[in-house]
N, C-alpha and C. Protein backbone atom coordinates (compact mmCIF):
# COMPACT_ATOMS: atom_id res chain seq x y z
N UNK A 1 0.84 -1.16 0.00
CA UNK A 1 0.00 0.00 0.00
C UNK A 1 0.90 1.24 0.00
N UNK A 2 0.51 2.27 -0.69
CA UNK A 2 1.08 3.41 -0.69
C UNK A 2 0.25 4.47 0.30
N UNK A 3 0.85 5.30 1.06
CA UNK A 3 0.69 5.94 2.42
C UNK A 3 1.03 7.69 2.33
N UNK A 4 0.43 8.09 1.83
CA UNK A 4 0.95 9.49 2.05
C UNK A 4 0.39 9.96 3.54
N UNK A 5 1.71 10.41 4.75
CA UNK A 5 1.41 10.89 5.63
C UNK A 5 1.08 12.59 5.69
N UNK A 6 -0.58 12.41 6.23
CA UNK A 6 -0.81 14.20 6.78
C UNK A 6 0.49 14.59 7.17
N UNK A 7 0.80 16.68 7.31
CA UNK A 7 1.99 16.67 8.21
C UNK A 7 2.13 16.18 9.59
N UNK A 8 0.51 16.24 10.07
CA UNK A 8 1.06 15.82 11.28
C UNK A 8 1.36 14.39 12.05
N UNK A 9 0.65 13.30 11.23
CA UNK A 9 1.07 12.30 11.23
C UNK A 9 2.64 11.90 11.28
N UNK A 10 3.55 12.77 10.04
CA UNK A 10 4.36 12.45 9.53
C UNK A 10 5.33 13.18 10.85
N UNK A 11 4.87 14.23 11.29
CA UNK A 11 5.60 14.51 12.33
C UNK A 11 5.79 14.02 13.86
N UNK A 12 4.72 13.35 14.25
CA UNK A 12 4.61 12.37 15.17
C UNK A 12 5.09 11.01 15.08
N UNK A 13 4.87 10.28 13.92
CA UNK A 13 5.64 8.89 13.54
C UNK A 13 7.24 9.63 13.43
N UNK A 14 8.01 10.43 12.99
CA UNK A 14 9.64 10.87 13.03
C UNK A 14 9.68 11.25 15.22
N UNK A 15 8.97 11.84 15.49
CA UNK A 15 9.01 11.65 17.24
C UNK A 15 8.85 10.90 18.13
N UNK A 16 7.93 9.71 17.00
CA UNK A 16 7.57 8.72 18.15
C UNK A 16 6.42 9.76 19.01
N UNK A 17 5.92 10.41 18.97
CA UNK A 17 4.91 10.89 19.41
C UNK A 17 3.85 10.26 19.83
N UNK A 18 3.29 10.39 21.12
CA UNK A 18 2.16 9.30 21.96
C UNK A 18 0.58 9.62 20.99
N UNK A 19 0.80 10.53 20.77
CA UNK A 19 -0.42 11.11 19.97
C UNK A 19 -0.49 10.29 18.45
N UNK A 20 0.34 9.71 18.10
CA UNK A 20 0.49 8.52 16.90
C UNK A 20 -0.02 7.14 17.47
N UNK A 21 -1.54 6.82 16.73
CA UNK A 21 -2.46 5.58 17.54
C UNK A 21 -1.28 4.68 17.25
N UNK A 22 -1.81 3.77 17.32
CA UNK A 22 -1.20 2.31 17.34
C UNK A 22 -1.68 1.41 15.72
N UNK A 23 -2.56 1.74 15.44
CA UNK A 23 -3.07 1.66 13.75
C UNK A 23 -2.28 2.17 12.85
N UNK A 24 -1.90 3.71 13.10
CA UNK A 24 -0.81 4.12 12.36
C UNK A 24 0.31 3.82 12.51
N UNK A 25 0.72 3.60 13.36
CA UNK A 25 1.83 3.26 13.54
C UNK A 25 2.21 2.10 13.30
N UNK A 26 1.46 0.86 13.15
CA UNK A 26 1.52 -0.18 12.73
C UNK A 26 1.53 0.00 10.91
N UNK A 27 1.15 0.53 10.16
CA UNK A 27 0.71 0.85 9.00
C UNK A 27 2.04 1.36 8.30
N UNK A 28 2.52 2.41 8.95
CA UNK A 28 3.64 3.06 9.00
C UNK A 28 5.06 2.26 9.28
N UNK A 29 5.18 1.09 10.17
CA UNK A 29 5.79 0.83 9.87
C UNK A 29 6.08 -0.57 9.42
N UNK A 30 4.96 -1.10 8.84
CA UNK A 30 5.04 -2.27 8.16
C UNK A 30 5.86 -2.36 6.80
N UNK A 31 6.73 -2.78 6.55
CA UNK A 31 7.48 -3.14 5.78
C UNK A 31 6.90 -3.10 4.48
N UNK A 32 5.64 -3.86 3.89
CA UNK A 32 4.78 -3.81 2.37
C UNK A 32 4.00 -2.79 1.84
N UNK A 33 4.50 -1.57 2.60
CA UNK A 33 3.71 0.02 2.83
C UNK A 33 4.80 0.86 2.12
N UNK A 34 4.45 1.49 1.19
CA UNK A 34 5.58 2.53 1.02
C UNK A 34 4.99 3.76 1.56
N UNK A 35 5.86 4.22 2.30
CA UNK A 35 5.49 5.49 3.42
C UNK A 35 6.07 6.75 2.39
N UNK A 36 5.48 7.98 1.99
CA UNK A 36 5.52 9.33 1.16
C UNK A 36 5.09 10.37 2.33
N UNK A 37 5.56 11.12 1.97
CA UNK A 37 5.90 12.51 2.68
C UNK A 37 5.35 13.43 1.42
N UNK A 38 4.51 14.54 1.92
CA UNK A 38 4.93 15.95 0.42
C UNK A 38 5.68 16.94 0.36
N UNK A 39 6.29 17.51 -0.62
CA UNK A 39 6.59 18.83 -0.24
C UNK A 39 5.92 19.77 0.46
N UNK A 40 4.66 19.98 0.11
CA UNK A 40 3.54 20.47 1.13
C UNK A 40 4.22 20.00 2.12
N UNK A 41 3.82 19.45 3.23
CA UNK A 41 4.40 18.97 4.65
C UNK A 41 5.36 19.79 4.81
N UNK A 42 6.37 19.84 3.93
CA UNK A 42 7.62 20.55 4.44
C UNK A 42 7.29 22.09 4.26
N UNK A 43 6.66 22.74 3.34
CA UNK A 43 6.43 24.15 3.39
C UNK A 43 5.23 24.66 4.45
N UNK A 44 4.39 23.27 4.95
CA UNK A 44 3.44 24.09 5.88
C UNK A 44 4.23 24.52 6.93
N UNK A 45 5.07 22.94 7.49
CA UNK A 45 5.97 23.04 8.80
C UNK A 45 6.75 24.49 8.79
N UNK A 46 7.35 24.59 7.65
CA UNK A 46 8.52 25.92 7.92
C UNK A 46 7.64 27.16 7.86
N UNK A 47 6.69 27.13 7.66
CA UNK A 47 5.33 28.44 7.67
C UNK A 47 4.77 28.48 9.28
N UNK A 48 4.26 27.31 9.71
CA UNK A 48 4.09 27.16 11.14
C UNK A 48 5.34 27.40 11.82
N UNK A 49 6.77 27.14 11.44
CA UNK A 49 7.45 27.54 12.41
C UNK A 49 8.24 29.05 12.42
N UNK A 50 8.26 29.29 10.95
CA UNK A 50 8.27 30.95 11.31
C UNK A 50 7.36 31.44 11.91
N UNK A 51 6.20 31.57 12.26
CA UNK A 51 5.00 31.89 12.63
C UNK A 51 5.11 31.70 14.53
N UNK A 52 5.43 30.54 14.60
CA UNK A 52 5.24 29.81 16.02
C UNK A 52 6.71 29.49 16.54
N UNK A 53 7.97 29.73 16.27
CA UNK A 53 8.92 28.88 16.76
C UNK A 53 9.10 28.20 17.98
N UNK A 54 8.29 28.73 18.87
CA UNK A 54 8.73 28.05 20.31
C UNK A 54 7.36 26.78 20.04
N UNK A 55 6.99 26.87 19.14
CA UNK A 55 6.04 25.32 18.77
C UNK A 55 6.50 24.23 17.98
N UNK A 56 6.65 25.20 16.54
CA UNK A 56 7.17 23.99 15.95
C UNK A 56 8.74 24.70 15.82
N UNK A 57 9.91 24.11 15.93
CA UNK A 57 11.06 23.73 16.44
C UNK A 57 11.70 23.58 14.89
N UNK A 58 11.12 22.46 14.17
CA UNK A 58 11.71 22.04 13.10
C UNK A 58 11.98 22.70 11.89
N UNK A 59 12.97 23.22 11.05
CA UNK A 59 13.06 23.75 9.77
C UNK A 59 12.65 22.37 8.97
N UNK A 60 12.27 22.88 7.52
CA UNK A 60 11.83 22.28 6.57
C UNK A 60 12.54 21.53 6.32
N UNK A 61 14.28 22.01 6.17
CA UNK A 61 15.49 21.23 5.60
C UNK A 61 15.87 20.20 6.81
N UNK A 62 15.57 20.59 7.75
CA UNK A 62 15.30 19.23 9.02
C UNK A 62 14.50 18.24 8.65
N UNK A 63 13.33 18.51 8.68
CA UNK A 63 12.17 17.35 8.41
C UNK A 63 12.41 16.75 6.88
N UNK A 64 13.07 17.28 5.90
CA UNK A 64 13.56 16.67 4.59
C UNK A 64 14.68 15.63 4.94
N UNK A 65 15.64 16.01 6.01
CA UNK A 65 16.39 15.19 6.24
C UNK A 65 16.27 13.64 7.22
N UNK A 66 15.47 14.28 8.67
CA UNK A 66 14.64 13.23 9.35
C UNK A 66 13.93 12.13 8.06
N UNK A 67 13.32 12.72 7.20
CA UNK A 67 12.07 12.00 6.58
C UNK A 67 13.16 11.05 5.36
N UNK A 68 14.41 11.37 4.90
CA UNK A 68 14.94 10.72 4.13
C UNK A 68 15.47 9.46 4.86
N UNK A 69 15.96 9.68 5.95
CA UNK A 69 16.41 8.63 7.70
C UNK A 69 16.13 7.57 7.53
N UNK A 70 14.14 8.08 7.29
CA UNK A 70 12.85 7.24 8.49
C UNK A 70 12.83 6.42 6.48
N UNK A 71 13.86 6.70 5.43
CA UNK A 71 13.22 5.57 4.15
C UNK A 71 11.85 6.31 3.71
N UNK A 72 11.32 7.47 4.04
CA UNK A 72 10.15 7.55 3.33
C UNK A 72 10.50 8.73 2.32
N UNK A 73 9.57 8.48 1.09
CA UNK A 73 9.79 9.09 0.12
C UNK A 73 8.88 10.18 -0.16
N UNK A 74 9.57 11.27 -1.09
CA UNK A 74 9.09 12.43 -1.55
C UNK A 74 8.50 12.57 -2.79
N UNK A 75 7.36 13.40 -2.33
CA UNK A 75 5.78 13.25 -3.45
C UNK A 75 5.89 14.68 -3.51
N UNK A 76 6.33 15.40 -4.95
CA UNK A 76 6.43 16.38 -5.49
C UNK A 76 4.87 17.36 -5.78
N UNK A 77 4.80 18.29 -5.82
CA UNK A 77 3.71 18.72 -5.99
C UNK A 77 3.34 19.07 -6.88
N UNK A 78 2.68 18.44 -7.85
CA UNK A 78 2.41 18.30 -9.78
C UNK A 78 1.28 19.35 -10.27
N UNK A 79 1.25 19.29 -11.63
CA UNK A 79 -0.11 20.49 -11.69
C UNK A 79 -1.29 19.76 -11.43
N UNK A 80 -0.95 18.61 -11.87
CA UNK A 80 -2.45 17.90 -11.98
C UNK A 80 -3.15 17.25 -10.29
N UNK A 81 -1.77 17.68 -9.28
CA UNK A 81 -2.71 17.85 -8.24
C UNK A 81 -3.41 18.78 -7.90
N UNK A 82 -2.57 20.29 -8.60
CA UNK A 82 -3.44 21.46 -8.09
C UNK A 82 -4.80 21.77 -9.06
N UNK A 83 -4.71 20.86 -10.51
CA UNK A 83 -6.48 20.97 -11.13
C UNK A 83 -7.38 19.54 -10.65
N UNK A 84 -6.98 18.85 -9.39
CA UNK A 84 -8.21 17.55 -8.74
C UNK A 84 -8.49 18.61 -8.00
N UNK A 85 -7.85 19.65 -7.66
CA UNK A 85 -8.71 20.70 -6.38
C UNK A 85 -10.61 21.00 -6.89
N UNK A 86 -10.95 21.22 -8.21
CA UNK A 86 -12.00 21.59 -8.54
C UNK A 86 -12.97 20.58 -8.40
N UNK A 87 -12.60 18.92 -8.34
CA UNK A 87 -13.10 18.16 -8.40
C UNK A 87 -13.40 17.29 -6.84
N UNK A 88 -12.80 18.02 -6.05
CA UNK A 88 -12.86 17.87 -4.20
C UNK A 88 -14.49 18.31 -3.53
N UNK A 89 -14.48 17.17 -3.18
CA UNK A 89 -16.07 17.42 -2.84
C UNK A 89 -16.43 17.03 -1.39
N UNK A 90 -16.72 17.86 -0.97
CA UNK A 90 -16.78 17.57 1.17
C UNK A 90 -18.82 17.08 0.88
N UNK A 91 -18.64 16.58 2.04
CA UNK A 91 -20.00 15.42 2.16
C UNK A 91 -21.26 17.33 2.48
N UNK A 92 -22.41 17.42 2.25
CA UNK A 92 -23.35 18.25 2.58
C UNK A 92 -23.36 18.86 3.77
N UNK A 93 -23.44 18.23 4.68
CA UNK A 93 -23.49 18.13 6.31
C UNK A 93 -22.60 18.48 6.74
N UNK A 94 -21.19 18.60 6.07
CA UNK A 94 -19.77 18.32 6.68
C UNK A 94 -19.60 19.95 6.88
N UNK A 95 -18.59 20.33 8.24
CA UNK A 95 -18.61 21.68 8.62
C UNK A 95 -17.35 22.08 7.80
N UNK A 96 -17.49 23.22 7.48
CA UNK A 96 -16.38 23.85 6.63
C UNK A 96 -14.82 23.75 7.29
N UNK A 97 -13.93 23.34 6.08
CA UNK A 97 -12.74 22.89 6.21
C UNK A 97 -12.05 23.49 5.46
N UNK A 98 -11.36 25.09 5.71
CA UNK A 98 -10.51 25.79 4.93
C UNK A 98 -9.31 25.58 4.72
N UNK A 99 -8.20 24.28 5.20
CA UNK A 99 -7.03 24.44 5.29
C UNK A 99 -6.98 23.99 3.48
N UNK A 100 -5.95 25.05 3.32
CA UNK A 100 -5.49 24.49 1.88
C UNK A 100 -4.19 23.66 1.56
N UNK A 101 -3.85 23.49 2.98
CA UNK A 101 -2.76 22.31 2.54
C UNK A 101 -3.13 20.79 2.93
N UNK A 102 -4.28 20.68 3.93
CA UNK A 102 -4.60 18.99 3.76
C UNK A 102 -5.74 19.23 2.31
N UNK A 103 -6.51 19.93 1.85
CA UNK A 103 -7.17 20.01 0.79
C UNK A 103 -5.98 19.87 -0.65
N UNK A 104 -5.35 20.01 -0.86
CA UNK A 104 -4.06 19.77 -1.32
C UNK A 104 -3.18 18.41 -1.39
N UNK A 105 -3.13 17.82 -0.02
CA UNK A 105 -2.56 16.65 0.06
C UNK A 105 -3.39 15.46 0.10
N UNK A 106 -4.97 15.36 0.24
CA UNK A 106 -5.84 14.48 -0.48
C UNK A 106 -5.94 14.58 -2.12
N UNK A 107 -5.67 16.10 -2.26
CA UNK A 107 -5.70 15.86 -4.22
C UNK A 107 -4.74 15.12 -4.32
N UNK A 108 -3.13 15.36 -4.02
CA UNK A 108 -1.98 14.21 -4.15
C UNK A 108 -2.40 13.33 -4.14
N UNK A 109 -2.74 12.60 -2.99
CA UNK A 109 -3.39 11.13 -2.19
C UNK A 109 -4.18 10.20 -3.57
N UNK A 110 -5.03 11.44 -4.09
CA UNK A 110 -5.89 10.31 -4.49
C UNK A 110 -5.52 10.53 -6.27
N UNK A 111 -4.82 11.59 -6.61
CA UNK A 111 -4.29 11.58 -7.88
C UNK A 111 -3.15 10.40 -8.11
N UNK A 112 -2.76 9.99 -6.94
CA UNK A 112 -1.58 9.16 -6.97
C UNK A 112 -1.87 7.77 -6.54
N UNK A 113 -3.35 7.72 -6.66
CA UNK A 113 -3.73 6.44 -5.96
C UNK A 113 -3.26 6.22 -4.87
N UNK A 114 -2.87 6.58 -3.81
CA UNK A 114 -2.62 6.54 -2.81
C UNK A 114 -3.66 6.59 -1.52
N UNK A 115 -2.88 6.33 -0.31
CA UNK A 115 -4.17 6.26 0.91
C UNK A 115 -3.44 7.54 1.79
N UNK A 116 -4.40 9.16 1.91
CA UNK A 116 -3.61 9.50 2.78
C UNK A 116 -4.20 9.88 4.71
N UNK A 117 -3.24 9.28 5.22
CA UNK A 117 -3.18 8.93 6.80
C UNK A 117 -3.07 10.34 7.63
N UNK A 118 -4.52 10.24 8.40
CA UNK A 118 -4.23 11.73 9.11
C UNK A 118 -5.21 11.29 10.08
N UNK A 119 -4.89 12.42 11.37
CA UNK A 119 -5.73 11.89 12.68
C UNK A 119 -6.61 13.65 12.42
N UNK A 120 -6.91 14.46 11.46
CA UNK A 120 -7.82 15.49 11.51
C UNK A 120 -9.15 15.03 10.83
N UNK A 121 -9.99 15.07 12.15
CA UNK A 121 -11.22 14.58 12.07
C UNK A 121 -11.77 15.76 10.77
N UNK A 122 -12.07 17.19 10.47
CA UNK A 122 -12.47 17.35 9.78
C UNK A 122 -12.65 17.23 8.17
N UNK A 123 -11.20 16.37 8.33
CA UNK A 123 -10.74 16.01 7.01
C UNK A 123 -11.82 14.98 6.35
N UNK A 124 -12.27 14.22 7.40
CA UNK A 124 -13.43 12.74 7.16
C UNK A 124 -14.67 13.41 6.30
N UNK A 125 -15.19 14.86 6.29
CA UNK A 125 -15.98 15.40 5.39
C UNK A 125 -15.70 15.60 3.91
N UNK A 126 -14.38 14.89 3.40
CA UNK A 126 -14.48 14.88 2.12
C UNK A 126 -14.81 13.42 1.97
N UNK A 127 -15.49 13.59 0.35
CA UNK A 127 -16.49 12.35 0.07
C UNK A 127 -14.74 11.53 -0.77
N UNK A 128 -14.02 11.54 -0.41
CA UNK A 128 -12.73 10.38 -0.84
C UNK A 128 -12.09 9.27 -0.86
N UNK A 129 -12.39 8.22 -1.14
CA UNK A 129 -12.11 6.82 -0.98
C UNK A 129 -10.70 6.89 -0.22
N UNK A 130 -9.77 7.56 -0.69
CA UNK A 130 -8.63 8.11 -0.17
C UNK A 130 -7.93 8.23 0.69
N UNK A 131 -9.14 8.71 1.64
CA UNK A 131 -8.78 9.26 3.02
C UNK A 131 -8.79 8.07 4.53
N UNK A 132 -8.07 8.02 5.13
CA UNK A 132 -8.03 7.19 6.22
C UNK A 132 -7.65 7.89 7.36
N UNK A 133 -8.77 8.08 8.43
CA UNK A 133 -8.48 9.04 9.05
C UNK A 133 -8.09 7.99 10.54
N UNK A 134 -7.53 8.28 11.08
CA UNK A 134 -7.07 7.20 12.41
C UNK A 134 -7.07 8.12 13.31
């Protein structure tokens, strides 16, 4: 299975973070999984940490390097992920979900056939085979 980790997934599985279930983490590190990272991930992190430094800690060129370590690979950000954006469809009911970088990294996810792994419940309001929210 192919795995694109949310950032924050991807940043809790590189910490070992308690906040990483035991599903993912099993998933993550099963051997017949290829584990992907995006560039996204790395430009939100270095945006959150100019923004926040005494939060997030990590430069981008850190977490590029951690994430090369941990064997997981890098998922470039193509055009044809940024034209599945028009075709992203959140369920009726579902409460509004403005982030444009997990809206972004499900277009990857599912342009790439991929499954992508995130513990943000609002994310579960897109209608995406895609999405696996843990």
């Amino acid at each position: 299975m192919r795995i694109l980790l949310d950032t924050h997934i991807l940043l809790w599985a590189l910490t070992n973070d308690p906040h990483l279930c035991e599903h993912a983490r099993e998933l993550i590190l099963n051997e017949r999984n290829e584990i992907y990272y995006s560039i996204l991930s790395l430009w939100e992190t270095e945006l959150k940490r100019l923004a926040r430094p005494d939060v997030i800690t990590v430069t981008a060129k850190e977490l590029s390097k951690y994430c090369t370590k941990a064997g997981y690979m890098r998922l470039p950000l193509l055009e044809q992920h940024i034209v599945a954006l028009e075709n992203l469809r959140r369920k009726p009911d579902a409460p509004a979900h403005k982030d444009p970088f997990d809206r972004l990294l499900i277009c990857q996810a599912c342009t790439e056939g991929m499954i992508f792994l995130t513990h943000d419940a609002p994310i579960s309001g897109y209608e995406e085979q895609c999405i696996l929210t843990v």
